[in-house]
N, C-alpha and C. Protein backbone atom coordinates (compact mmCIF):
# COMPACT_ATOMS: atom_id res chain seq x y z
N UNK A 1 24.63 0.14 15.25
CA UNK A 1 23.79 1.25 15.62
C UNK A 1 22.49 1.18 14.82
N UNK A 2 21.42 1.61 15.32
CA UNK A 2 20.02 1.40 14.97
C UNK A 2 19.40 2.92 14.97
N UNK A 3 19.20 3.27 14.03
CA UNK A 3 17.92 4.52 14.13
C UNK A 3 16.65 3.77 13.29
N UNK A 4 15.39 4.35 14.33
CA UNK A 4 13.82 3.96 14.18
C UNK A 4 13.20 5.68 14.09
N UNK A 5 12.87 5.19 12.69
CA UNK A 5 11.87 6.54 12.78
C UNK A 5 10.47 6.59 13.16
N UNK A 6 9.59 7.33 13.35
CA UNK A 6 7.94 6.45 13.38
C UNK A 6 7.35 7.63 13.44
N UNK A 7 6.17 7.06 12.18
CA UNK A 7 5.29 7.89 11.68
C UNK A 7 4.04 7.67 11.65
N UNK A 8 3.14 8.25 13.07
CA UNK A 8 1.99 7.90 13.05
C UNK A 8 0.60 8.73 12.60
N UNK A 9 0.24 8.21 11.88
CA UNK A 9 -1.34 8.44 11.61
C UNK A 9 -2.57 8.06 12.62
N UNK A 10 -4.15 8.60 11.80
CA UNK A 10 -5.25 8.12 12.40
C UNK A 10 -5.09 6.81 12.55
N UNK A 11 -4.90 6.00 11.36
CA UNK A 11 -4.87 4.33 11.18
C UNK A 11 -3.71 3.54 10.72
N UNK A 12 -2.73 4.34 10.82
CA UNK A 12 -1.94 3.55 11.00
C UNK A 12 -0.07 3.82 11.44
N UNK A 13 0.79 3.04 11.74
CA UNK A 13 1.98 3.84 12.19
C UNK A 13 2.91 3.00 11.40
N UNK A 14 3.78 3.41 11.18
CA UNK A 14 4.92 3.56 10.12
C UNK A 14 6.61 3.41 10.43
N UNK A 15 7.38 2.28 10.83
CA UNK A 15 8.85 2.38 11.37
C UNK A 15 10.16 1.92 10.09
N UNK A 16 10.54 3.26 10.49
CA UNK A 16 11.40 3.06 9.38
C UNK A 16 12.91 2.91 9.79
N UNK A 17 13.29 1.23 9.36
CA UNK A 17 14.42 1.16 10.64
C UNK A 17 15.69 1.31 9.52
N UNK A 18 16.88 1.79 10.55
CA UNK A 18 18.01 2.05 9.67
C UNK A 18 19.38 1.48 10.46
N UNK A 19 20.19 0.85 9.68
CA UNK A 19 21.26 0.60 10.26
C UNK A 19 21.00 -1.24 10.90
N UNK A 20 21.83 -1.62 11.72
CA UNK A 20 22.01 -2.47 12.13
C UNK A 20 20.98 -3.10 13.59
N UNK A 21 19.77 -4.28 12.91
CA UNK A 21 18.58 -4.61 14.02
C UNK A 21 19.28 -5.76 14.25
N UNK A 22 19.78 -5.54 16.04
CA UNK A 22 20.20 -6.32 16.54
C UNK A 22 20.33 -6.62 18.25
N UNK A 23 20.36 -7.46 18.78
CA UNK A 23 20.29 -7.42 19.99
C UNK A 23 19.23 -6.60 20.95
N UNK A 24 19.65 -6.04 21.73
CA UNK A 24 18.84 -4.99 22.95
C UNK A 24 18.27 -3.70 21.84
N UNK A 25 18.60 -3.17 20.47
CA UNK A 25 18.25 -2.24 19.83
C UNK A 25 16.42 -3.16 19.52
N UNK A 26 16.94 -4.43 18.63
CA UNK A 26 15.69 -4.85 18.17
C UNK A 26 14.84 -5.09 19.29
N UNK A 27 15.16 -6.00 20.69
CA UNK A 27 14.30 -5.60 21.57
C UNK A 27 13.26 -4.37 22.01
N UNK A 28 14.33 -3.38 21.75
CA UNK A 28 13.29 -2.09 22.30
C UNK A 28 12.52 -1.72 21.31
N UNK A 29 13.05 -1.94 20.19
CA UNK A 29 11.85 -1.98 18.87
C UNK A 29 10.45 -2.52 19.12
N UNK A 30 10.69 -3.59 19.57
CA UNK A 30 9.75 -4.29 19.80
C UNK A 30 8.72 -3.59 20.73
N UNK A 31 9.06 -2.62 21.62
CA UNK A 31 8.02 -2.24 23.01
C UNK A 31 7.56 -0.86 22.09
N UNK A 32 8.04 -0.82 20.44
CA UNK A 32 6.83 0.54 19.97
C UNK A 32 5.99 -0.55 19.26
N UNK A 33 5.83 -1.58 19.26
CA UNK A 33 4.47 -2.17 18.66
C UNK A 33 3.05 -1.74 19.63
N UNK A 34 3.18 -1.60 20.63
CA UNK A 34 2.72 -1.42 22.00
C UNK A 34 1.44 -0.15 21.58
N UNK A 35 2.16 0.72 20.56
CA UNK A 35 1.64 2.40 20.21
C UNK A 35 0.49 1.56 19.10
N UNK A 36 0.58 0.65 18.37
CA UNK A 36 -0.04 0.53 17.25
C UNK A 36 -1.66 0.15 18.30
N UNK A 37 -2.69 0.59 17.90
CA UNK A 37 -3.84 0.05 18.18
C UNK A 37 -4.32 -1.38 17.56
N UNK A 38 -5.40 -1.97 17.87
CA UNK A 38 -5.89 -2.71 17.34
C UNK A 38 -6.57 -2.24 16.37
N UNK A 39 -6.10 -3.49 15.50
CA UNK A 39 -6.73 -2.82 13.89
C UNK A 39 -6.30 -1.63 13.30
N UNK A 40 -4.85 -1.19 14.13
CA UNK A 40 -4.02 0.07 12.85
C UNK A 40 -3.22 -0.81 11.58
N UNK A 41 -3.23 -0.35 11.05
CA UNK A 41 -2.12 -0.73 10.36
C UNK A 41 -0.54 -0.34 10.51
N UNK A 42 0.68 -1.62 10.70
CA UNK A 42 1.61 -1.92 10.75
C UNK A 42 2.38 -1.92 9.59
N UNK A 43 3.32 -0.92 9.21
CA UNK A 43 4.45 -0.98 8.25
C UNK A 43 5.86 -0.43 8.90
N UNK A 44 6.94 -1.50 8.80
CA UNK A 44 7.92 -1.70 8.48
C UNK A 44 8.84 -1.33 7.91
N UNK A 45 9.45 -0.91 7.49
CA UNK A 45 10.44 -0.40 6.42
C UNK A 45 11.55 -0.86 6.58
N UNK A 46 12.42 -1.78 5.70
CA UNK A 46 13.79 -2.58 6.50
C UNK A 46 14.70 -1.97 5.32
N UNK A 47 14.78 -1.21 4.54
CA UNK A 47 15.06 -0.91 2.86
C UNK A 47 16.32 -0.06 3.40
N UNK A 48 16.24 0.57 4.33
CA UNK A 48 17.95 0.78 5.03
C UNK A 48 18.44 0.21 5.91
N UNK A 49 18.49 -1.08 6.16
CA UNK A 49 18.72 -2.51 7.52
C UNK A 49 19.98 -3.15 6.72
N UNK A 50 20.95 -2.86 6.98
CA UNK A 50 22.35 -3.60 6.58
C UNK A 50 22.05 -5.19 7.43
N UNK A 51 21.97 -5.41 8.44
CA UNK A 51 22.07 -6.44 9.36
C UNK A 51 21.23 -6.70 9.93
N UNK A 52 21.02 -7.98 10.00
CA UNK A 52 19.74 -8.44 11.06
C UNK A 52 20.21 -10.09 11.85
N UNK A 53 20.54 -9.58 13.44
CA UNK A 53 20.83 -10.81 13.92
C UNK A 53 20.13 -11.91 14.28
N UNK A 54 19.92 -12.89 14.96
CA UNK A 54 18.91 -13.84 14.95
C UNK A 54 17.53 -12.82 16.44
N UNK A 55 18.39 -12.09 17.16
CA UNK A 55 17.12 -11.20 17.78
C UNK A 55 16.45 -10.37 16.97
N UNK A 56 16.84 -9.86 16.16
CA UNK A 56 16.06 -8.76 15.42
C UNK A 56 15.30 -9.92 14.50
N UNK A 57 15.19 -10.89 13.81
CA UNK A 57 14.78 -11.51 13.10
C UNK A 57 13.30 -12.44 13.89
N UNK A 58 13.76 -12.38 15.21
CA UNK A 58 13.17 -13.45 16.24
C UNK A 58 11.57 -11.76 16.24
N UNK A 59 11.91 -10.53 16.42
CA UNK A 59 10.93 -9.53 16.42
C UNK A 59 10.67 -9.09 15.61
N UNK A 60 10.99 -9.12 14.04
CA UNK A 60 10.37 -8.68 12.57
C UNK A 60 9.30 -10.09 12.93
N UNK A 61 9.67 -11.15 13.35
CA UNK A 61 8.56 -12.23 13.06
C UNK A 61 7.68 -11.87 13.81
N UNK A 62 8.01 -11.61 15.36
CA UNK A 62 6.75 -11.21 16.06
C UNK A 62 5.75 -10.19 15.50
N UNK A 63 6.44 -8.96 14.94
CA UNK A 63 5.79 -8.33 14.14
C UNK A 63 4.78 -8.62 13.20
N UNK A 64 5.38 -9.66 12.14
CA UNK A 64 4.76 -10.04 11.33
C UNK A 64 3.42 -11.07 11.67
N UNK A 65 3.81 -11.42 12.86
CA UNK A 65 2.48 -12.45 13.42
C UNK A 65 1.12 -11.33 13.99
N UNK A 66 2.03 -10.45 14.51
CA UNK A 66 0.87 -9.14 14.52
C UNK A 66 0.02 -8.69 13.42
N UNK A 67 0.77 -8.57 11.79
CA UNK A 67 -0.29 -8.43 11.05
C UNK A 67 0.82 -7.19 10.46
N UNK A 68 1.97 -6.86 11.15
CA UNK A 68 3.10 -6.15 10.04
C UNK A 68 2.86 -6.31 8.50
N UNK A 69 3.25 -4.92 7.81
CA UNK A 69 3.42 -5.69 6.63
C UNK A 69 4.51 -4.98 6.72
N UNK A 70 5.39 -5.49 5.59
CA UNK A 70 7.46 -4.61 5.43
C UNK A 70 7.46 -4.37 3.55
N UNK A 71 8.25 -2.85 4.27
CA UNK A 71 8.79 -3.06 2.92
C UNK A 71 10.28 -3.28 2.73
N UNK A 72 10.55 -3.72 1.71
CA UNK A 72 11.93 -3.96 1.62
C UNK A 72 12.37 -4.27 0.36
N UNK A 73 13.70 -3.26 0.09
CA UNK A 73 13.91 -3.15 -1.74
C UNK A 73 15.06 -3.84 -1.92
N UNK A 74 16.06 -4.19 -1.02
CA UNK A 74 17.26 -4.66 -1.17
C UNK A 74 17.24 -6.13 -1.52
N UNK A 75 18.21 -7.05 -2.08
CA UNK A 75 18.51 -8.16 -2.03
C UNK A 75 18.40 -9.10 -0.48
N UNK A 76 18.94 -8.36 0.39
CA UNK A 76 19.47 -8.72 1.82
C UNK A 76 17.94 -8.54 2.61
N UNK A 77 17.35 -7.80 2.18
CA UNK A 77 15.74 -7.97 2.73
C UNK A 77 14.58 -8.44 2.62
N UNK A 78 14.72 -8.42 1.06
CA UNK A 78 13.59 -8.70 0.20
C UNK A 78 14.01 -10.61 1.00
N UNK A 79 15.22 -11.41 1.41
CA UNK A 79 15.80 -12.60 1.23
C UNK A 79 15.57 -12.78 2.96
N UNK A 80 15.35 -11.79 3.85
CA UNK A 80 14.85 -11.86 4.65
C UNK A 80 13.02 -11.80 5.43
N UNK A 81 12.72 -11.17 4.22
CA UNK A 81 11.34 -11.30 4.43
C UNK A 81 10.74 -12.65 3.64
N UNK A 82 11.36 -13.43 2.99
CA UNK A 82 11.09 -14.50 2.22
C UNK A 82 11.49 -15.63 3.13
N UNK A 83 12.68 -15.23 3.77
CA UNK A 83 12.58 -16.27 4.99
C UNK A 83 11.68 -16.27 6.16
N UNK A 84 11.55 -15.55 6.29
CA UNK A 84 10.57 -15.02 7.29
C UNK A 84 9.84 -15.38 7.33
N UNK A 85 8.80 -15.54 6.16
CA UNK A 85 7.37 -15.51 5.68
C UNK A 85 7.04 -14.51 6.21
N UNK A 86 7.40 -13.19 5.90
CA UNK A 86 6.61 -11.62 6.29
C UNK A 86 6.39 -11.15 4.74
N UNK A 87 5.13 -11.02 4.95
CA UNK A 87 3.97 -10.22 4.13
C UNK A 87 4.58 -8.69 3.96
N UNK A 88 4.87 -8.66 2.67
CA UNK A 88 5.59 -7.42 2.10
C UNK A 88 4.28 -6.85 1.89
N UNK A 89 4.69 -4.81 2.22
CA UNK A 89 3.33 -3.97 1.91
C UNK A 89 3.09 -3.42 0.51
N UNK A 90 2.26 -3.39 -0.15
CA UNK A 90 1.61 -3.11 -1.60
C UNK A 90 2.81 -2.10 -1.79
N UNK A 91 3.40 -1.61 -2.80
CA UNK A 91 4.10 -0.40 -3.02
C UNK A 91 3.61 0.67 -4.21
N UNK A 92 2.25 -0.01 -4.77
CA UNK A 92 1.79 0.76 -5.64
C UNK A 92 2.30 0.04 -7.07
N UNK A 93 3.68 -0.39 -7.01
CA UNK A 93 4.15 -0.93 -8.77
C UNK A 93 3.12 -2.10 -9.39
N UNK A 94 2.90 -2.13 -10.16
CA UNK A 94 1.80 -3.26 -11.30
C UNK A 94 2.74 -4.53 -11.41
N UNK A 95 2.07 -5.30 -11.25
CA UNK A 95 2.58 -6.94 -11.54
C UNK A 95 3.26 -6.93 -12.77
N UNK A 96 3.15 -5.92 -13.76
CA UNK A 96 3.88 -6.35 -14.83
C UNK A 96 5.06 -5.59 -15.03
N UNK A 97 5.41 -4.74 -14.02
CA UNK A 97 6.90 -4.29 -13.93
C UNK A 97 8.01 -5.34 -13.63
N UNK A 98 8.77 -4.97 -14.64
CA UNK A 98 9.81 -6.69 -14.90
C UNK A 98 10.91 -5.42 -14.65
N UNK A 99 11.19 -4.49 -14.20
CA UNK A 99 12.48 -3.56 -13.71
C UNK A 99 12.94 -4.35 -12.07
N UNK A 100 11.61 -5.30 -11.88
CA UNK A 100 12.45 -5.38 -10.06
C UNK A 100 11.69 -6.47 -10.24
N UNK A 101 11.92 -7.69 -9.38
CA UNK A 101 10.81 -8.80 -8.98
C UNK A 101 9.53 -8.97 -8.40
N UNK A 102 8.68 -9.14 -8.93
CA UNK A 102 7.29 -9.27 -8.41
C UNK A 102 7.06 -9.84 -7.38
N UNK A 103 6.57 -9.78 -6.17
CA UNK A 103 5.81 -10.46 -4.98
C UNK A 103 4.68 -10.62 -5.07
N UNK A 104 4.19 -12.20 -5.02
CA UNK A 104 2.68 -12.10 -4.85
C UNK A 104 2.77 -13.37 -3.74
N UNK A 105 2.04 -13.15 -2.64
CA UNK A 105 1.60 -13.71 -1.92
C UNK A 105 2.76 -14.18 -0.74
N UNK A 106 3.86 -12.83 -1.32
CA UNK A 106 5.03 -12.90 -0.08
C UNK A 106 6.11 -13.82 -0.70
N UNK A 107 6.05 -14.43 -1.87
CA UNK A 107 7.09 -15.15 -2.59
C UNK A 107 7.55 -14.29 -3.79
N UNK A 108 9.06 -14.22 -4.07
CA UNK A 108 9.49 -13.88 -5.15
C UNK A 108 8.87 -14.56 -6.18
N UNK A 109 8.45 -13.59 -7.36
CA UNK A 109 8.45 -14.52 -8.82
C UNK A 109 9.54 -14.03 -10.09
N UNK A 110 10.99 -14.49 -10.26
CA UNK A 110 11.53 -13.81 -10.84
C UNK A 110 11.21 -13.66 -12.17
N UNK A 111 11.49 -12.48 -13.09
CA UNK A 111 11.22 -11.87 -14.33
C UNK A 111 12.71 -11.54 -14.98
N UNK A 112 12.75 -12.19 -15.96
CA UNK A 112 14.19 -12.26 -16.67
C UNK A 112 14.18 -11.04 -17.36
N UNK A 113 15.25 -10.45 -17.71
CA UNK A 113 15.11 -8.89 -18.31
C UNK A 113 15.02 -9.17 -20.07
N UNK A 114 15.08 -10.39 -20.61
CA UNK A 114 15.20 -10.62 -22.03
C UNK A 114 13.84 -11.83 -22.04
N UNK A 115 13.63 -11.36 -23.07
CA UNK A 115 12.24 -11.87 -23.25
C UNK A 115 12.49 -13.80 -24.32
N UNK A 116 11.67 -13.94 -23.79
CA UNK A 116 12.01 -15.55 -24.02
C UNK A 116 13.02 -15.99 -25.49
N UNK A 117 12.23 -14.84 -26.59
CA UNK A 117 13.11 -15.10 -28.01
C UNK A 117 14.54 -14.90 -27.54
N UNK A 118 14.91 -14.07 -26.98
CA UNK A 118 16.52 -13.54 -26.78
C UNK A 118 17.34 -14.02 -25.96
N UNK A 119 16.95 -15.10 -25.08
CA UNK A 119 17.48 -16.07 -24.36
C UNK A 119 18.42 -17.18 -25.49
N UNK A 120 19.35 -17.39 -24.56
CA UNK A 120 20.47 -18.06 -25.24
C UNK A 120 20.21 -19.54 -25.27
């Protein structure tokens, strides 16, 4: 089961998908890209997406060729948008927050929680 929320603005619209993107659900996902104008901005939200089958994955990409950006906090997403090559959206945190992994340029850069002296 799939719930899509969507939150549109002047410039830009906002889907926040939950549950399982798969099959005929991710399809119809796909026909609200349709609402976004040219030149809105596209965000994503996959940060409650348990599952993603090879259709839902086949339309996060289409998305992302649109100019999507995603967010995504989980292991299972963050590992899907890295496969992907989808352009994760700014979240506001500073490059030097070592509490979660840094993205720059859509690639993980991992940050060890012990600082080089305390390594074994």
């Amino acid at each position: 089961m799939l719930r899509v929320e969507m939150h549109n603005s002047a410039n830009s619209l906002s889907l926040k998908l939950e549950g399982r993107f798969t099959g005929d659900d991710a399809e119809s996902t796909r026909t609200l890209i349709t609402r976004c104008r040219e030149g809105m901005r596209l965000v994503v939200d996959l940060t409650d997406v348990i599952f993603i089958d090879s259709v839902g994955e086949e339309v996060l990409s289409f998305f992302g060729r649109s100019g999507a950006e995603f967010a995504a906090s989980t292991s299972y997403t963050l590992d899907v948008c890295e496969r992907l090559d989808l352009r994760l959206a700014r979240d506001g945190t500073s490059d030097t927050d070592t509490s979660r992994p840094s993205r720059r340029n859509g690639r993980r850069t991992p940050h060890s929680p012990y600082s080089k002296s305390e390594k074994l």
